[in-house]
Structures are given as C-alpha cells and as structure tokens.
C-alpha atoms as a PDB file:
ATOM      1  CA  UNK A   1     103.212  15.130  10.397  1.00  0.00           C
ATOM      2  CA  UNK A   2     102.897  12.578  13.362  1.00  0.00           C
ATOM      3  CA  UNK A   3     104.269  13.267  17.022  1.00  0.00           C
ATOM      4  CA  UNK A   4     107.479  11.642  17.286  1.00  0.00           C
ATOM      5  CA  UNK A   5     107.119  10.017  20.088  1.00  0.00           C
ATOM      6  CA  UNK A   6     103.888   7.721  20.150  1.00  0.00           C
ATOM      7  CA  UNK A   7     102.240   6.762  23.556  1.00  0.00           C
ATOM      8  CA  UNK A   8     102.998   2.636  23.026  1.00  0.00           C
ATOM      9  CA  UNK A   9     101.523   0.474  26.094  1.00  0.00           C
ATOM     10  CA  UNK A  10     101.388  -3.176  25.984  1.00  0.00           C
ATOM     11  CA  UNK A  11     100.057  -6.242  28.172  1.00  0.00           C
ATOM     12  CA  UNK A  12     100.902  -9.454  26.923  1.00  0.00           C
ATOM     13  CA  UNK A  13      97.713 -10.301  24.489  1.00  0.00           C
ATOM     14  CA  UNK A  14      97.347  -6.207  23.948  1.00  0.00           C
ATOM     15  CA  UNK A  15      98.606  -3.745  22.591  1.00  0.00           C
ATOM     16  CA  UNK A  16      97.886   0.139  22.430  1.00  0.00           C
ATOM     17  CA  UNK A  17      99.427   3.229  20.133  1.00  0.00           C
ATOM     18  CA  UNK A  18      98.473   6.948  20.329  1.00  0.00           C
ATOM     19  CA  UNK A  19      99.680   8.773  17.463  1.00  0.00           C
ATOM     20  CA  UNK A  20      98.686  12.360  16.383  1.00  0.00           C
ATOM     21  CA  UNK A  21      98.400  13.487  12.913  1.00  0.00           C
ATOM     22  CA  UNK A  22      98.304  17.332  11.951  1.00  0.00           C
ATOM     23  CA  UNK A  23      95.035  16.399   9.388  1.00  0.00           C
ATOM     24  CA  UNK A  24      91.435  16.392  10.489  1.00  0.00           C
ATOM     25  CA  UNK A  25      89.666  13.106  11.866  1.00  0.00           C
ATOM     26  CA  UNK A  26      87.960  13.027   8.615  1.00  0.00           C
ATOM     27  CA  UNK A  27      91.613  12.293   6.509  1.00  0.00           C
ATOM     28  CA  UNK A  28      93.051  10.058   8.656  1.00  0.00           C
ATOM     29  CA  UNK A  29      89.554   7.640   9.319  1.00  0.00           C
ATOM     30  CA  UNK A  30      89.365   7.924   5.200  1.00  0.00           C
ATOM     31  CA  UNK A  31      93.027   6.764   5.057  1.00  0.00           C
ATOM     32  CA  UNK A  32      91.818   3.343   6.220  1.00  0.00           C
ATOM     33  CA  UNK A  33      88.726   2.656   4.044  1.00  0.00           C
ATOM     34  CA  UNK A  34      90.002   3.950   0.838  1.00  0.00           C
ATOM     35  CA  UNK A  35      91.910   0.777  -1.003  1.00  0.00           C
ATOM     36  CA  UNK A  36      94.657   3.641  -3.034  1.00  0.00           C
ATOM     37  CA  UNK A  37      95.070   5.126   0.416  1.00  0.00           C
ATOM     38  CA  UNK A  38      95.712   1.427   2.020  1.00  0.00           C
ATOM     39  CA  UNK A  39      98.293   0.435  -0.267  1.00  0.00           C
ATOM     40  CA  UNK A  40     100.341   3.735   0.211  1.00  0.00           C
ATOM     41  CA  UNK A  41     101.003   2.782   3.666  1.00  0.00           C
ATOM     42  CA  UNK A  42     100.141  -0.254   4.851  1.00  0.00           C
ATOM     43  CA  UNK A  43     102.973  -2.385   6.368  1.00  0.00           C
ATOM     44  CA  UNK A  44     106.302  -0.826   7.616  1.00  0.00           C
ATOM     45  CA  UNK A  45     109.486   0.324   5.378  1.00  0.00           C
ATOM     46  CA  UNK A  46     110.325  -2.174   3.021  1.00  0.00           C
ATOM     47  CA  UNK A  47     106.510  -3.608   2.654  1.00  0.00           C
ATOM     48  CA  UNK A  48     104.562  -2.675   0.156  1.00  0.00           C
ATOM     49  CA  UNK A  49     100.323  -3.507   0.226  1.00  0.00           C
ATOM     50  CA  UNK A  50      98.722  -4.768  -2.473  1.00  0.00           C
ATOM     51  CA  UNK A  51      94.796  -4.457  -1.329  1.00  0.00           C
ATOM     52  CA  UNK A  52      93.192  -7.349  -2.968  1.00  0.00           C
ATOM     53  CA  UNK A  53      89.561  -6.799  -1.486  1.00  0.00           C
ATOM     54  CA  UNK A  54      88.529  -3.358   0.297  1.00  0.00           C
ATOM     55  CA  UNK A  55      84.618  -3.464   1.521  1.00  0.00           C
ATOM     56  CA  UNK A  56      84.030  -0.450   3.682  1.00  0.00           C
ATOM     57  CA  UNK A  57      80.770  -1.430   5.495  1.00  0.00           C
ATOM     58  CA  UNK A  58      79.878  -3.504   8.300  1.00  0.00           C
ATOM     59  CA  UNK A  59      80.148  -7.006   8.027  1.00  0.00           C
ATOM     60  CA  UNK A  60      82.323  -5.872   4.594  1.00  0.00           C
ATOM     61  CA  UNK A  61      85.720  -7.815   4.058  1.00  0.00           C
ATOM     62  CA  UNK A  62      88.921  -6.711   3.572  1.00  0.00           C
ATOM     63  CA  UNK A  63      92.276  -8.560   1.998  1.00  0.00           C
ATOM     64  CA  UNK A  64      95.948  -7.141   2.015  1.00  0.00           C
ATOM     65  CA  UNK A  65      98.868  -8.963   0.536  1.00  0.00           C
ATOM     66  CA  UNK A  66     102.144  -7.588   1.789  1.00  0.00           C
ATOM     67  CA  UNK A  67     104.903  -7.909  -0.478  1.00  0.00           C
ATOM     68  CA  UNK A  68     107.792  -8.499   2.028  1.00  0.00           C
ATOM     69  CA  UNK A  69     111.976  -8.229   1.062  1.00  0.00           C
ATOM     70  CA  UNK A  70     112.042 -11.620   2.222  1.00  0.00           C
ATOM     71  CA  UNK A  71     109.553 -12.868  -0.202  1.00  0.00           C
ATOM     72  CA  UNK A  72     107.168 -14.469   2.169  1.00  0.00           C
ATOM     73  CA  UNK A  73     104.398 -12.217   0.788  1.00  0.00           C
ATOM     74  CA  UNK A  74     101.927 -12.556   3.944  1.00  0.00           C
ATOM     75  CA  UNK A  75      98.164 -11.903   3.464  1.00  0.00           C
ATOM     76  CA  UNK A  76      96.249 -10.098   6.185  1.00  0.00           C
ATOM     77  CA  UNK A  77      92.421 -10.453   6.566  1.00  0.00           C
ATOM     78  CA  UNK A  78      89.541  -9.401   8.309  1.00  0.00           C
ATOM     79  CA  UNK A  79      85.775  -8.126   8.667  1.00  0.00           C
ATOM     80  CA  UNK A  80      84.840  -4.989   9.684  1.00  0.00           C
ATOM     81  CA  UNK A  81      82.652  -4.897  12.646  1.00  0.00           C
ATOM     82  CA  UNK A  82      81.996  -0.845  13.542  1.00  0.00           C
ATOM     83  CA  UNK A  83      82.301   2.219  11.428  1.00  0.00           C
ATOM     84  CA  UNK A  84      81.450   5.595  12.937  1.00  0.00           C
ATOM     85  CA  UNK A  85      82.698   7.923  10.762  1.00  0.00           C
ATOM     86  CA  UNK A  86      84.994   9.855  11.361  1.00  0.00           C
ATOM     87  CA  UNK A  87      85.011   8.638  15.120  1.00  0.00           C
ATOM     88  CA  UNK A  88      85.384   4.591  15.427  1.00  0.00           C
ATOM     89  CA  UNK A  89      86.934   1.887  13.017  1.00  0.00           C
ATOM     90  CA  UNK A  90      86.737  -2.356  14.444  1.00  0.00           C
ATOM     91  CA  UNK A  91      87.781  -4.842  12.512  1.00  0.00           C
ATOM     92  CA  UNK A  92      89.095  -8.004  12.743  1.00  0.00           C
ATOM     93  CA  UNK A  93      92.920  -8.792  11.853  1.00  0.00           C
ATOM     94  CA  UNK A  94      94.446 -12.731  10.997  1.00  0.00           C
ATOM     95  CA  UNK A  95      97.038 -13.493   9.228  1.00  0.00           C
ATOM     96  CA  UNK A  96      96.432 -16.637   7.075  1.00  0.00           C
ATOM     97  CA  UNK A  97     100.115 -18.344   7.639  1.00  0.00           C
ATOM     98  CA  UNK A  98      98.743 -18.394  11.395  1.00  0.00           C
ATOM     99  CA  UNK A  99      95.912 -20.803  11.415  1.00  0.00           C
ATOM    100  CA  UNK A 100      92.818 -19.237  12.321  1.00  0.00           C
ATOM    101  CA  UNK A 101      93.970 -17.235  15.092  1.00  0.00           C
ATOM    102  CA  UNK A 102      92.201 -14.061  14.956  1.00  0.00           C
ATOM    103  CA  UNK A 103      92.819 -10.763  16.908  1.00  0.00           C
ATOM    104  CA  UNK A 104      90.928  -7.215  16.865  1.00  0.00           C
ATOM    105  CA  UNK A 105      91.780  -3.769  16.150  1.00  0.00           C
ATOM    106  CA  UNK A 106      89.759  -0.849  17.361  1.00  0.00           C
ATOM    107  CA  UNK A 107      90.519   2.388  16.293  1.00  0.00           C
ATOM    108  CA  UNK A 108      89.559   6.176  17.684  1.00  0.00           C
ATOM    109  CA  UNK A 109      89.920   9.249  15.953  1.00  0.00           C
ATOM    110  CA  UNK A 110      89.673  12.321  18.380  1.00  0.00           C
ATOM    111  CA  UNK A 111      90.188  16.027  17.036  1.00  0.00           C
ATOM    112  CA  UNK A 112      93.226  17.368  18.971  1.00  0.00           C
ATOM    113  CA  UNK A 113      93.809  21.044  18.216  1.00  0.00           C
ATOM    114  CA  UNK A 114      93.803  21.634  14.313  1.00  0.00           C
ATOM    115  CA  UNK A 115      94.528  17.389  14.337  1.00  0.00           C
ATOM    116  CA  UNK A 116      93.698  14.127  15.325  1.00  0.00           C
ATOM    117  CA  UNK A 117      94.854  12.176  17.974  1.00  0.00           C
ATOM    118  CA  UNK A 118      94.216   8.284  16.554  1.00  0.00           C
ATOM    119  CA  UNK A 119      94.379   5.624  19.569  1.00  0.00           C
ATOM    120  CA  UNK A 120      94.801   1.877  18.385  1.00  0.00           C
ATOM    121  CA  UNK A 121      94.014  -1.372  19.924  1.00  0.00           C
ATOM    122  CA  UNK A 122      94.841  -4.625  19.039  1.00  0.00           C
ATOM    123  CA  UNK A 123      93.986  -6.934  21.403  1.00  0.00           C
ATOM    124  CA  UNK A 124      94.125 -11.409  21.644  1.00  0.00           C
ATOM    125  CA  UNK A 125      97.576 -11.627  20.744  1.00  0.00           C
ATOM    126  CA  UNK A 126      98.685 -15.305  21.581  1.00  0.00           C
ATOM    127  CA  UNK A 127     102.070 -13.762  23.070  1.00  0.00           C
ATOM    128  CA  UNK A 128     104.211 -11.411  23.682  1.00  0.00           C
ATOM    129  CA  UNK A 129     106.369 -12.141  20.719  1.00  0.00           C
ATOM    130  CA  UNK A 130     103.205 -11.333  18.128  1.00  0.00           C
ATOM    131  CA  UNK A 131     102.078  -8.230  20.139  1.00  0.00           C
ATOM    132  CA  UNK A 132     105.723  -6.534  19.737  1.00  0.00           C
ATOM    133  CA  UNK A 133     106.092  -8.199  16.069  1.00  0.00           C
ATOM    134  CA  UNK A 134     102.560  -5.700  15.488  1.00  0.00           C
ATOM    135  CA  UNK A 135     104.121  -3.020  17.491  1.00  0.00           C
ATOM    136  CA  UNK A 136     107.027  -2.709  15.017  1.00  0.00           C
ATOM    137  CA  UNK A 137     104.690  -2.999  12.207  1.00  0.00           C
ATOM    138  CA  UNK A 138     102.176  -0.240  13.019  1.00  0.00           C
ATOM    139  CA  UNK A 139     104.402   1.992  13.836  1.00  0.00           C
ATOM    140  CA  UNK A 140     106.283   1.789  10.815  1.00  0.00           C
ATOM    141  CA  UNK A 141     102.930   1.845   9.046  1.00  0.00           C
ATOM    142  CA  UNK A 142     101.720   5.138  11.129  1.00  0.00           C
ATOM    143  CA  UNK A 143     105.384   6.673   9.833  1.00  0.00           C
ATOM    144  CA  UNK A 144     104.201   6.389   6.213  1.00  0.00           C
ATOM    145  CA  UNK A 145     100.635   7.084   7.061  1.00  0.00           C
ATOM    146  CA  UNK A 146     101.807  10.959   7.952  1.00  0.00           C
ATOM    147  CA  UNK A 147     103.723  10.905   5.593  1.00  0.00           C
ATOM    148  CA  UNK A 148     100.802  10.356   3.064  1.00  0.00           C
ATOM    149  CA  UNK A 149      98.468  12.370   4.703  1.00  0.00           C
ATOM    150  CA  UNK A 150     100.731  15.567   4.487  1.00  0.00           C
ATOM    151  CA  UNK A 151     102.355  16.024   1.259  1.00  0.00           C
ATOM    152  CA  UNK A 152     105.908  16.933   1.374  1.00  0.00           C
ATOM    153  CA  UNK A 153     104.572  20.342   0.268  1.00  0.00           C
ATOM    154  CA  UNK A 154     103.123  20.979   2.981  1.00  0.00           C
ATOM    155  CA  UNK A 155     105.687  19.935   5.408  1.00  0.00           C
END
C-alpha cells in the first residue's frame, strides 16, 4: 500500500512526487516497463490505458491511449532515455493534442525499509495549469499503482 500522504512540490515548469510502496524496487520499476502492468494503472480513476506500443530499452518507444469518460481519448508518447534497473527510469512524455511540446519524467526507486520510496520528476511544463493538470493525474495513477502492486489479499 502507498503512504497516504505523498511529498508533492512544484515550481511552475516542475513538478515532484514521493510516494512509498510496501513492494521491493524491483516490482514497482517492473510496473512501468511491463505493457499488462501499464494498462492496469495508468491514468487516474475513470481512465483506463490501452498501451499501444511498449519498448523497454533505450532509445525504445512507448504509446498509451487513455480512454477518458469524456471521450477525448488522449494519446501519450515518448522515448525512453535511461534505464537502470531497478534504480532509474527517463523518458520523455507529450501528449499529441499539444503540438510538439515535450516534457521529461525521471524516476528513482530507493529501498525504504521492506519498500520503496519512488521520487518522480516531470519537468518543462509550459505552465502552471499543465504541471497541476499532471499532478492530479499521477497521483491518481500512483493510487491504482499500489493498489496493483499489493493484491487485496495481501492488504
């Protein structure tokens, strides 16, 4: 299970989320190269991922179509730039409704007690408005991610 309260800092082109998850390093950094895994959580309540292309190696591509409640049905893409298993995940993150802007996500993994503590940042926001609009969607994302990494079983 996640903390429930998430460290969340923000400039206006960045933003930054701690979140701890009571798996390994090795689950949750698998959780984001593993296409099944993707679509589980991917995109807050409400969303549901449909990953069209999932290449986990540098310089690999990756597609997601979110199928909104709205029906706009946005499609996130990207390149991945660094993977360090189980340590370091870059990629790149843009939206194609937003015309070429692009913006990067780095993520850490960092063993925390029995867990992981997962930092991300995703930086070269154009404004405030798209950094918060993020905020709200990774941590509603990060919600179903513990819930997928610890089976109600478990819990």
């Amino acid at each position: 299970m996640a903390a429930t309260d998430p460290s969340v800092s923000k400039t206006d082109t960045t933003l930054t989320i701690t979140r701890t998850f009571d798996v390994p390093p090795e689950r949750v950094f698998d959780a984001w190269l593993d296409a099944g895994r993707v679509a589980t959580w991917m995109g807050p309540r409400g969303v549901r991922a449909e990953v069209v292309t999932l290449e986990p190696r540098v310089g690999g591509r990756y597609r997601i179509l979110m199928h909104t409640p709205d029906g706009s049905n946005p499609t996130v893409s990207g390149i991945y730039r660094e993977i360090v298993r189980p340590a370091r995940l870059v990629f790149t993150w843009a939206w194609a409704h937003e015309s070429g802007h692009e913006t990067v996500v780095s993520l850490t993994f960092r063993q925390a007690g029995k867990g992981t503590e997962m930092t991300l940042v995703h930086e070269n926001f154009p404004n405030a408005q798209r950094r918060d609009s993020h905020s709200q969607g990774w941590s509603g994302s990060f919600d179903k991610l513990a819930e997928v990494l610890v089976p109600k079983s478990q819990v």
